[in-house]
Structure formats: structure tokens, C-alpha cells
N, C-alpha and C. Protein backbone atom coordinates (compact mmCIF):
# COMPACT_ATOMS: atom_id res chain seq x y z
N UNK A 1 29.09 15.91 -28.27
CA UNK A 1 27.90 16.19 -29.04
C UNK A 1 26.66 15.72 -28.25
N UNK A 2 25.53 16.65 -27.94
CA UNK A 2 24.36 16.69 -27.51
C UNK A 2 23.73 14.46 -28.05
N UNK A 3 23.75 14.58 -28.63
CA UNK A 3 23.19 13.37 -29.43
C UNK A 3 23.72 11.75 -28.70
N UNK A 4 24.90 12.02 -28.38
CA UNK A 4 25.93 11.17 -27.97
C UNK A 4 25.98 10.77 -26.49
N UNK A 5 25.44 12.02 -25.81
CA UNK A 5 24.88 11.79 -24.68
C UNK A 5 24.12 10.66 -24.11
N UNK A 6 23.87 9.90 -23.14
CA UNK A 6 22.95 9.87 -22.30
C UNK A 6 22.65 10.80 -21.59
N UNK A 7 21.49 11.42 -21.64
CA UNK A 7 20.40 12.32 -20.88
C UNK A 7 19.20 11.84 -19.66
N UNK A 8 18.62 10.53 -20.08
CA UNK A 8 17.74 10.29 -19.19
C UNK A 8 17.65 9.23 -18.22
N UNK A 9 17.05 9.74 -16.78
CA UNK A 9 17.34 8.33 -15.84
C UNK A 9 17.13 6.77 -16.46
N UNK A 10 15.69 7.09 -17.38
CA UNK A 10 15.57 5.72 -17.62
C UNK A 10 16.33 5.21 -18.35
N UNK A 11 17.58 5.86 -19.62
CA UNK A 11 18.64 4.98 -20.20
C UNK A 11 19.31 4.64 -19.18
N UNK A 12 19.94 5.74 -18.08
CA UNK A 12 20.94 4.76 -17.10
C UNK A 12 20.64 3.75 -16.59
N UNK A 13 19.37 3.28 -15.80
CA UNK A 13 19.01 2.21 -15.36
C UNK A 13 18.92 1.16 -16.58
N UNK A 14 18.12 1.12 -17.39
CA UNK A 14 18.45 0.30 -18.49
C UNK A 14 19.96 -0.51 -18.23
N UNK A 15 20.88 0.25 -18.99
CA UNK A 15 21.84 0.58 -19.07
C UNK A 15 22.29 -0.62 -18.30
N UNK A 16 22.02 0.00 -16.54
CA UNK A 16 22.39 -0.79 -15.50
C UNK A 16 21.76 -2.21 -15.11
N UNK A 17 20.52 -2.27 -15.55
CA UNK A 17 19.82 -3.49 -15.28
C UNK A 17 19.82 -4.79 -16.38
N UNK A 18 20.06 -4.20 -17.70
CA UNK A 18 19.97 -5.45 -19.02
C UNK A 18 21.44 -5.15 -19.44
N UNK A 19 22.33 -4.35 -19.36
CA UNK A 19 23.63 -4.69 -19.89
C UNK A 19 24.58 -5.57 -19.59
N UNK A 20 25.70 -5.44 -19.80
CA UNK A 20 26.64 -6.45 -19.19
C UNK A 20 27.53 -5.06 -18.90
N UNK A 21 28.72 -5.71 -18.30
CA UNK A 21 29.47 -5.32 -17.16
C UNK A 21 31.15 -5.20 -16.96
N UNK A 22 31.96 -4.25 -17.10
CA UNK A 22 33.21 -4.42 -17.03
C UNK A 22 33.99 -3.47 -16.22
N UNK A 23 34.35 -4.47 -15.11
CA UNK A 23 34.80 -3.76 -13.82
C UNK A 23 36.09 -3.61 -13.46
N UNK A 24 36.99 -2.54 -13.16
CA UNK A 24 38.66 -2.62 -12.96
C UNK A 24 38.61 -1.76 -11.69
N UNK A 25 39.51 -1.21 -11.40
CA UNK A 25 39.66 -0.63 -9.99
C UNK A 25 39.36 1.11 -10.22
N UNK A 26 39.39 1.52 -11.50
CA UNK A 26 38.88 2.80 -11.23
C UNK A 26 37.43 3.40 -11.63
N UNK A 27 37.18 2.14 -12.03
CA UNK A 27 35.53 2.54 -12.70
C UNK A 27 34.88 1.35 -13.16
N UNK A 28 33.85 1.27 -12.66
CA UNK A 28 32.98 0.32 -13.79
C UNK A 28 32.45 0.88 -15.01
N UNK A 29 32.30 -0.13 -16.34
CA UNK A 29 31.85 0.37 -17.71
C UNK A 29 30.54 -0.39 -17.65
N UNK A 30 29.24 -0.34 -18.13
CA UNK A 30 28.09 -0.69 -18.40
C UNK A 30 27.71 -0.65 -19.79
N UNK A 31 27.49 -1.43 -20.27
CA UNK A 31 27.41 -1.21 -22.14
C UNK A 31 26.03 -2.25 -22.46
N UNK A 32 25.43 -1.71 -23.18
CA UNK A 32 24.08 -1.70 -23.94
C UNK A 32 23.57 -1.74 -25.15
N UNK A 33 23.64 -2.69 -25.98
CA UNK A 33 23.11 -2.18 -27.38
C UNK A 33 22.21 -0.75 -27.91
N UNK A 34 21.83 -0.58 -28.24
CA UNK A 34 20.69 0.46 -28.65
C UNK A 34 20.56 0.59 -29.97
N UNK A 35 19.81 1.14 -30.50
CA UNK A 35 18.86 0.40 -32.30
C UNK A 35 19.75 2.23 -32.73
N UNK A 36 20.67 2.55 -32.58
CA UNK A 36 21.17 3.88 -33.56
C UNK A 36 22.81 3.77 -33.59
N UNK A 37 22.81 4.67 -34.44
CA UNK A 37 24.09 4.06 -35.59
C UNK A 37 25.35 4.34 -34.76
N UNK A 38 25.33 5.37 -33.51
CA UNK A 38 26.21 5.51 -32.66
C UNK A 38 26.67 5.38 -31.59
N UNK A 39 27.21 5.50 -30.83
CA UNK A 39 27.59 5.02 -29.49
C UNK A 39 26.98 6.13 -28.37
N UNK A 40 26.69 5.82 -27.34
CA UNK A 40 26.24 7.70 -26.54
C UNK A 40 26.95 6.89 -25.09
N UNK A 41 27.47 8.27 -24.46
CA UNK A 41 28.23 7.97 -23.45
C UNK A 41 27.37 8.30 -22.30
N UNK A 42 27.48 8.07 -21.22
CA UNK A 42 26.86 8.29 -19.80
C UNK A 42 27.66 8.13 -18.62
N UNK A 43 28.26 8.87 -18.02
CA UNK A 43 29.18 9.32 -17.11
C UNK A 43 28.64 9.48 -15.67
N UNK A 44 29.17 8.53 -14.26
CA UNK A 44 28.10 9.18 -13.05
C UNK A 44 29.19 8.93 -12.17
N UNK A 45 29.63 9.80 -11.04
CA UNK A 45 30.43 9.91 -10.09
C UNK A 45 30.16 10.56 -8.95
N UNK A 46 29.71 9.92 -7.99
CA UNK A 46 29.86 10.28 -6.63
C UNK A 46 30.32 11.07 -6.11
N UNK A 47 29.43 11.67 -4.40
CA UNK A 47 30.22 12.22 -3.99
C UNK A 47 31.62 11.65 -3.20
N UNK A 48 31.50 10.08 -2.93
CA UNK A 48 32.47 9.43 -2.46
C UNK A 48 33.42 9.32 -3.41
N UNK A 49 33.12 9.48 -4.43
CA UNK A 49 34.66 9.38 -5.19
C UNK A 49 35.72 10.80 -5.06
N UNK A 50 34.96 12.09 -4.56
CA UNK A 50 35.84 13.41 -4.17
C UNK A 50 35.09 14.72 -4.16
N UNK A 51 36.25 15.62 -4.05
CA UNK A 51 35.24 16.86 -4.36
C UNK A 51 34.48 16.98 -5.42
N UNK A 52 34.09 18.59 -5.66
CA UNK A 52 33.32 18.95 -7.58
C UNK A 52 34.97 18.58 -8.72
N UNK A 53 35.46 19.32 -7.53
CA UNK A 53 36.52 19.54 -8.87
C UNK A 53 37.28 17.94 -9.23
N UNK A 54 37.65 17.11 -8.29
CA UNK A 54 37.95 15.90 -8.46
C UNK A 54 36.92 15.41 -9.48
N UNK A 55 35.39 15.56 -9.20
CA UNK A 55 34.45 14.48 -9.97
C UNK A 55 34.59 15.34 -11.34
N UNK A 56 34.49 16.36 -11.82
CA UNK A 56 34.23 16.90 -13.00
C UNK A 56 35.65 16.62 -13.47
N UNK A 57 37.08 16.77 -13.16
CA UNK A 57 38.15 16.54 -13.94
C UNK A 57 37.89 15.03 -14.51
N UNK A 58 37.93 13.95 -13.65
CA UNK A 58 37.30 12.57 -13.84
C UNK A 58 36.43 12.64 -15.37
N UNK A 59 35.33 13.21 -15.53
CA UNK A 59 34.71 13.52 -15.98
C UNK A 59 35.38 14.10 -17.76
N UNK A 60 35.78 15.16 -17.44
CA UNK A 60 36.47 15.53 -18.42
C UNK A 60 37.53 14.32 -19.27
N UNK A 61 37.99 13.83 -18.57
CA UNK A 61 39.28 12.97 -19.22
C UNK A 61 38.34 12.09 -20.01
N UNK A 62 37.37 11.41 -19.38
CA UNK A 62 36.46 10.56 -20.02
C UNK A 62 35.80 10.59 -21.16
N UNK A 63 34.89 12.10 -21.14
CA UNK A 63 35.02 12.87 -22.39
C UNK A 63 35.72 12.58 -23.42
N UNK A 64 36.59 13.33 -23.03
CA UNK A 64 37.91 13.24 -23.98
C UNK A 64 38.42 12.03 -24.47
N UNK A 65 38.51 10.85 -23.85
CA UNK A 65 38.67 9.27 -24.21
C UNK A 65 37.86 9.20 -25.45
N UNK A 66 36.92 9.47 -24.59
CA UNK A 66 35.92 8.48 -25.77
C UNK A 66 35.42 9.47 -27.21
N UNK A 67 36.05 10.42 -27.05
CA UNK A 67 36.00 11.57 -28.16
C UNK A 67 36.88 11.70 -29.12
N UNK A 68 38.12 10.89 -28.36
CA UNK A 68 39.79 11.17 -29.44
C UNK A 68 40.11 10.30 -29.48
N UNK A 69 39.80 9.02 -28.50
CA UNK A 69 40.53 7.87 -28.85
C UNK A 69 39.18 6.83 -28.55
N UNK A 70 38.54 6.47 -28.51
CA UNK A 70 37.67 5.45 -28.25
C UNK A 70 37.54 4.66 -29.61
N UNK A 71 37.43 3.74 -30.06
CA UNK A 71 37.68 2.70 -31.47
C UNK A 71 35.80 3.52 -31.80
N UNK A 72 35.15 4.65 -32.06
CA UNK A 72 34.15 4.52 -32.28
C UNK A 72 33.59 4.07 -33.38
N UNK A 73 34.35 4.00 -34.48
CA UNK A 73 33.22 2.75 -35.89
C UNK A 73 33.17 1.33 -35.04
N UNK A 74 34.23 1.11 -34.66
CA UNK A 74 33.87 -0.38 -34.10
C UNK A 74 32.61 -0.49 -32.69
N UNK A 75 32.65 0.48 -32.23
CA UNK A 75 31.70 0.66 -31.06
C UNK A 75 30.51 0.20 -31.77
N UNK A 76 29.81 1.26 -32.58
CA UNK A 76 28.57 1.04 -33.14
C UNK A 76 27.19 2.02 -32.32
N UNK A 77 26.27 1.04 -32.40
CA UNK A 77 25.06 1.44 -31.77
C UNK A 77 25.16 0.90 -30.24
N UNK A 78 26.00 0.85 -29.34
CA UNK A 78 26.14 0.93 -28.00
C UNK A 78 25.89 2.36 -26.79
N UNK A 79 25.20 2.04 -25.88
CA UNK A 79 25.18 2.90 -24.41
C UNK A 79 25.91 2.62 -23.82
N UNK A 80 27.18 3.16 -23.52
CA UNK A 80 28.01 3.30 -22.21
C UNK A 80 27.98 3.85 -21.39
N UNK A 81 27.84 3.36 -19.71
CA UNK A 81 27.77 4.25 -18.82
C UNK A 81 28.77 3.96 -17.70
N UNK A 82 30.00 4.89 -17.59
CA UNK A 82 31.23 4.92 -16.67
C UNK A 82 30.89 5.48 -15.45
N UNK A 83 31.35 4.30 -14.69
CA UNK A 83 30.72 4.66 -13.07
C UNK A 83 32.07 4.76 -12.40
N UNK A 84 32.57 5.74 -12.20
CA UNK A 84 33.61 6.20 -11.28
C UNK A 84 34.09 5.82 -10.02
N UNK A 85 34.84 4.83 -9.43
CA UNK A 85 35.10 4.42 -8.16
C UNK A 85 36.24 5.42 -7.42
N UNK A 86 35.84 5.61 -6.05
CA UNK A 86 36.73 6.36 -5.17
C UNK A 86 38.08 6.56 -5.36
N UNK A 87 38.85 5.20 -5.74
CA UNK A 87 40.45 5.45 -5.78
C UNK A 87 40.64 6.14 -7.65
N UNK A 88 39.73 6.56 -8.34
CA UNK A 88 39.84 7.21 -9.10
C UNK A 88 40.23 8.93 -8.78
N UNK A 89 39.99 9.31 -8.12
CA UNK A 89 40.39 10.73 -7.81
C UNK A 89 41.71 10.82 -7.33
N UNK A 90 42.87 9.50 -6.85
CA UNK A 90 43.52 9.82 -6.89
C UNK A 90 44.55 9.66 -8.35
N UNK A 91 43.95 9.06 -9.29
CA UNK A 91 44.39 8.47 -10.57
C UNK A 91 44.86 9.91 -11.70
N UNK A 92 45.72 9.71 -11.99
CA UNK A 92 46.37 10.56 -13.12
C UNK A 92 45.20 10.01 -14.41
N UNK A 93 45.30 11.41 -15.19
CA UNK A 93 44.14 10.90 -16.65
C UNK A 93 45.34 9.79 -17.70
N UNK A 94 46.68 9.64 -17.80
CA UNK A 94 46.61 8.08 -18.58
C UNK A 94 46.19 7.17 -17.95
N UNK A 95 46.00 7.00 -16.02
CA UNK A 95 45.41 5.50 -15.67
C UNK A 95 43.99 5.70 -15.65
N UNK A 96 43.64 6.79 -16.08
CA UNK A 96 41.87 7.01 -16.39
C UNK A 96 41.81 6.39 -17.86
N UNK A 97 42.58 6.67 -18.95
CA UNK A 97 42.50 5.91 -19.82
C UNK A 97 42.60 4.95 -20.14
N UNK A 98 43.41 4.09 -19.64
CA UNK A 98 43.94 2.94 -19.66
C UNK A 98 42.72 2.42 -19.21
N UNK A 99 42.49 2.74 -18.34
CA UNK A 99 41.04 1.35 -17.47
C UNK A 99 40.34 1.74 -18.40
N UNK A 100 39.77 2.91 -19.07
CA UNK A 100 38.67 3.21 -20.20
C UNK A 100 38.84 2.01 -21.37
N UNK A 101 40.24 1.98 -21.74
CA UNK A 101 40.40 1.34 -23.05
C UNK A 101 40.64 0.19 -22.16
N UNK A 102 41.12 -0.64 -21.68
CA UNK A 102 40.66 -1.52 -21.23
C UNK A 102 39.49 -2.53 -21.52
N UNK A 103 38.69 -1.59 -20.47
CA UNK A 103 36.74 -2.13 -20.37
C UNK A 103 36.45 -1.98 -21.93
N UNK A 104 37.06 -1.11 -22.55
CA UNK A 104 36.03 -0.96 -24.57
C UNK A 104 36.69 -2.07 -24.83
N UNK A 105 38.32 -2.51 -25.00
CA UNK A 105 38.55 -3.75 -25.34
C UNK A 105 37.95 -4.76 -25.18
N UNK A 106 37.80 -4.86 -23.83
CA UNK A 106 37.43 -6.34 -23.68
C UNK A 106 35.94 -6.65 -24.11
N UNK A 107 35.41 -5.52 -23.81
CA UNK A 107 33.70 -5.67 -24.39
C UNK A 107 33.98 -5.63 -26.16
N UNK A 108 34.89 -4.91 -26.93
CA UNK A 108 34.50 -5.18 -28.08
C UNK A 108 35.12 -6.70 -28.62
N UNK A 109 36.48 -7.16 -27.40
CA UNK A 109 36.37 -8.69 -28.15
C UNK A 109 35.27 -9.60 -27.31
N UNK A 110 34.89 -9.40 -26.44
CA UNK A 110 33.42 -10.55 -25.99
C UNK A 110 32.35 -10.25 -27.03
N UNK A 111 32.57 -9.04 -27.98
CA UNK A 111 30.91 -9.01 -28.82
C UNK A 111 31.54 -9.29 -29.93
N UNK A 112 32.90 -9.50 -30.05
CA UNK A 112 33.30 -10.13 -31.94
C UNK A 112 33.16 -11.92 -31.44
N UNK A 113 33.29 -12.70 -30.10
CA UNK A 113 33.14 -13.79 -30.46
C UNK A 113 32.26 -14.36 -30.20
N UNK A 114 30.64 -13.45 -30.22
CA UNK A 114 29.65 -14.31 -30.29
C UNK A 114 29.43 -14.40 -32.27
């Protein structure tokens, strides 16, 4: 959904400069509060991480994570932005998920124990 998006440079930097940080071997996650009732995703992958078709499949699975399975009532009013690392293109989409749910785990238990 259009809405759910990140669209503009200045959320990604945001994003990247006041958020916090959750890093595994196929991607970094960047997460952000923001003052609306939903979560919006932001997706960026290199050309070092592969070809078009490598970065857009990447892409797709991610999508799809955070569309069918992402905990989104518990998310909330958060910006996520998944930064794609190189040994991701050789990754099958469950170890694309796995590191996805991962990074949402651990960020949603570091924000239940403040």
C-alpha cells in the first residue's frame, strides 16, 4: 500500500541518522518512531549487492515479509528501512526472512523493555 511506503530521501536519512539499528549478515534494519498509526517500510539495495534481477527479487521477498507475516499491530507507528548486504543475493527468501524477523524481534523486545 502506497501509504506504507517510504517515498522520500529525507525519511531515509532520518531514518538513518536518529534511529537505532539492527544488523545480521544479510541486511541491516533501521527503525524510527513516527507520530502515525502504522508502520511504512523503506527498502534500499545496491548495486554491490547484484544484478536488477537479484536486487528486485530481494526486494520482493521483503515486501512480502512485512505484508504476511511482520507482527504489524505490535509494530505500530514505526519507519523501517532494510538495507540489503551483498551476501544477500546469494540467500534463499526463508534466510531473507528469518534475518527480517529476527531484526523486528529484537527491536520489538528492546522497545517493550523500556
Amino acid at each position: 500500500m502506497p501509504r506504507e511506503r517510504l517515498r522520500r530521501s529525507a525519511d531515509y536519512q532520518r531514518c538513518y541518522r536518529e534511529g537505532r539499528r539492527r544488523g545480521g549478515g544479510l541486511a541491516t534494519v533501521h527503525f524510527l518512531a513516527n507520530q502515525l498509526a502504522h508502520p511504512r517500510l523503506g527498502l534500499t539495495v545496491s548495486r554491490k549487492v547484484g544484478d536488477a534481477v537479484a536486487r528486485n527479487r530481494l526486494k520482493r521477498w521483503a515486501r512480502e515479509y512485512f505484508r504476511r507475516a511482520a507482527p504489524r499491530e505490535l509494530l505500530g507507528g514505526v519507519d523501517l528501512v532494510v538495507h540489503f548486504k551483498p551476501p544477500a543475493a546469494a540467500a534463499d527468501a526463508a534466510a531473507v526472512r528469518a534475518e527480517l524477523a529476527r531484526a523486528v524481534a529484537g527491536w520489538l523486545e528492546r522497545r517493550s523493555a523500556r
